[in-house]
Protein backbone atom coordinates (compact mmCIF):
# COMPACT_ATOMS: atom_id res chain seq x y z
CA UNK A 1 19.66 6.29 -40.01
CA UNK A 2 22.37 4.03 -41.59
CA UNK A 3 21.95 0.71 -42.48
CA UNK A 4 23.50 -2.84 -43.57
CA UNK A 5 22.16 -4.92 -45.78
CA UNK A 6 22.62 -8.82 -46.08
CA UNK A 7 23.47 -10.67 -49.98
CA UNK A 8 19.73 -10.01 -50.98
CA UNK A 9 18.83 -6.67 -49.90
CA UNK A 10 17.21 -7.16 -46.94
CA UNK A 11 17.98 -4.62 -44.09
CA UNK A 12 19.74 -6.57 -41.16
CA UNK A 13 21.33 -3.93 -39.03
CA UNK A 14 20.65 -0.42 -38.23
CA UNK A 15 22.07 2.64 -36.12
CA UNK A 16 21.70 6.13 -35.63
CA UNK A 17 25.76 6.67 -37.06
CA UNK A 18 27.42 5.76 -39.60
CA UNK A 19 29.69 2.54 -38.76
CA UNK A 20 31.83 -0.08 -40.40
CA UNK A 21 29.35 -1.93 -41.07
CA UNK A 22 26.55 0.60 -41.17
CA UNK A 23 27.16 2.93 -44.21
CA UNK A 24 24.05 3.09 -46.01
CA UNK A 25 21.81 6.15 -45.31
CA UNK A 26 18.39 6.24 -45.11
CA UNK A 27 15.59 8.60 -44.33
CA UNK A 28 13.81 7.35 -40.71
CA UNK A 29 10.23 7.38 -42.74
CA UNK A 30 11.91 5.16 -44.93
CA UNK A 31 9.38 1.75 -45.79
CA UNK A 32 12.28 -0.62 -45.59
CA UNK A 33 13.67 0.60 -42.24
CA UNK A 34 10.22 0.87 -40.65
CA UNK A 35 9.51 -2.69 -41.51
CA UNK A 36 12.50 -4.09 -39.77
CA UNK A 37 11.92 -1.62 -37.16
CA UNK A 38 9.12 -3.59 -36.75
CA UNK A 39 9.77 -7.01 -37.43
CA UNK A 40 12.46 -6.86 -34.39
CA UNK A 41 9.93 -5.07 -32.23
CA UNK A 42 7.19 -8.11 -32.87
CA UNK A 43 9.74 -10.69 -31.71
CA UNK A 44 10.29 -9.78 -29.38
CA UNK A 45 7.06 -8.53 -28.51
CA UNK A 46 6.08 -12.30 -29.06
CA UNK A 47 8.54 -13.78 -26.73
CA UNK A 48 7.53 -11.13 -23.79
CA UNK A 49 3.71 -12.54 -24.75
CA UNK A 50 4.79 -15.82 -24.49
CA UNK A 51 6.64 -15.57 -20.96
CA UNK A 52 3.59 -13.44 -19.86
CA UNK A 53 1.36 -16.54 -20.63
CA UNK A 54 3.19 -19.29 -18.46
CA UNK A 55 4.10 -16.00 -15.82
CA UNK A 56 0.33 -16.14 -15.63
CA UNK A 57 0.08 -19.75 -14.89
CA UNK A 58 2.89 -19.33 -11.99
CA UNK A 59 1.06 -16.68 -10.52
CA UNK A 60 -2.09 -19.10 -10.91
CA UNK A 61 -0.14 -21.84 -8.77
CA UNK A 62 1.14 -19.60 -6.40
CA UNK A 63 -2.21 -17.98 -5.10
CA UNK A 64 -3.74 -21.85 -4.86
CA UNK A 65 -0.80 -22.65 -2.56
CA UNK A 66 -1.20 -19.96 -0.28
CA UNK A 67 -5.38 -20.20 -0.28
CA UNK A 68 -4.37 -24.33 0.53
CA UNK A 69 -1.90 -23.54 2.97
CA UNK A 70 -4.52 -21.05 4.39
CA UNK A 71 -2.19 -18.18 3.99
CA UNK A 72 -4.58 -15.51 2.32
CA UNK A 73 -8.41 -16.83 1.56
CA UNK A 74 -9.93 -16.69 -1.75
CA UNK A 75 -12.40 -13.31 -0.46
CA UNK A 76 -9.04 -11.98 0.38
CA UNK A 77 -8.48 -11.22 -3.64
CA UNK A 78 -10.19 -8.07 -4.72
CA UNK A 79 -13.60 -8.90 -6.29
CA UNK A 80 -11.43 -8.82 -10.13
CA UNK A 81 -8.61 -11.09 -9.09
CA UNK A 82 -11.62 -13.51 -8.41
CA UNK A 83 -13.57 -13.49 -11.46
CA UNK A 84 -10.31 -14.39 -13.68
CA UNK A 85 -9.21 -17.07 -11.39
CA UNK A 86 -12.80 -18.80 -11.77
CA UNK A 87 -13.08 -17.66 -14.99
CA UNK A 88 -9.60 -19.58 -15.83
CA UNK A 89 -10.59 -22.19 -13.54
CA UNK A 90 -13.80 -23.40 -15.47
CA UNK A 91 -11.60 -22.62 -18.63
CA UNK A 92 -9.04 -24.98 -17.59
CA UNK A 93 -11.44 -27.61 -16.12
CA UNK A 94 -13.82 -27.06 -19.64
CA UNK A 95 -10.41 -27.95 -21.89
CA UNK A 96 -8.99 -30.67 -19.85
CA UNK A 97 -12.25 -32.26 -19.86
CA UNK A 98 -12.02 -32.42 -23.72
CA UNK A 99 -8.40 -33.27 -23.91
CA UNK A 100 -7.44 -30.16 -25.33
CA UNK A 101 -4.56 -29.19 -22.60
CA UNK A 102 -1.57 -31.88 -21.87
CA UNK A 103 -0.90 -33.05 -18.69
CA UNK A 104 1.06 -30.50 -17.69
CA UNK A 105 -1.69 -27.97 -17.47
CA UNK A 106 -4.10 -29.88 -15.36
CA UNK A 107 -4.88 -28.71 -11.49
CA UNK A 108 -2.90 -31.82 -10.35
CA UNK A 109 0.37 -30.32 -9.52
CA UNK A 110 1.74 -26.90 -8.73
CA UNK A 111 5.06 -25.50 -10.63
């Protein structure tokens, strides 16, 4: 693997060739490269958490429309599906009670 480096050291680049701006070899076991290997993977491992959260939520608001618009009834959902939307039901109703979610979060609106 080659690598560039920024003013203080740090690895910020990497590819499997050497390139104009990638000269520097290094081994792939290498310490340095396999923490920036995984630094990048964690970001963006945290942003894919982060949009699973609030996906999570959408999907929330979307069965609760169709159950209200009696489109597909709560027994529908295999037995699973239920227990995690009760179980994030009592959650939500448990947090809001104690402030702990803004207003955003509550049951009041949908999307």
């Amino acid at each position: 693997m080659f690598i560039k480096r920024d003013e203080s050291g740090q690895v910020v680049q990497v590819s499997r060739e050497a390139t104009a701006e990638c000269k520097e070899f290094v081994p792939p076991c290498s310490p340095e490269l396999q923490a920036f290997v995984a630094d990048e993977e964690g970001g963006e491992n945290l942003a894919l958490s982060k949009s699973d959260l609030a996906f999570v939520r959408v999907l929330e608001d979307v069965i609760n429309v169709l159950m209200d618009k009696s489109v597909i009834s709560f027994t529908d959902l295999p037995e699973p599906a239920q227990q995690k939307l009760m179980e994030r039901q009592s959650l939500r109703k448990r947090l809001n009670s104690v402030g702990l979610m803004s207003e955003s979060d509550d049951d009041s609106g949908v999307i």
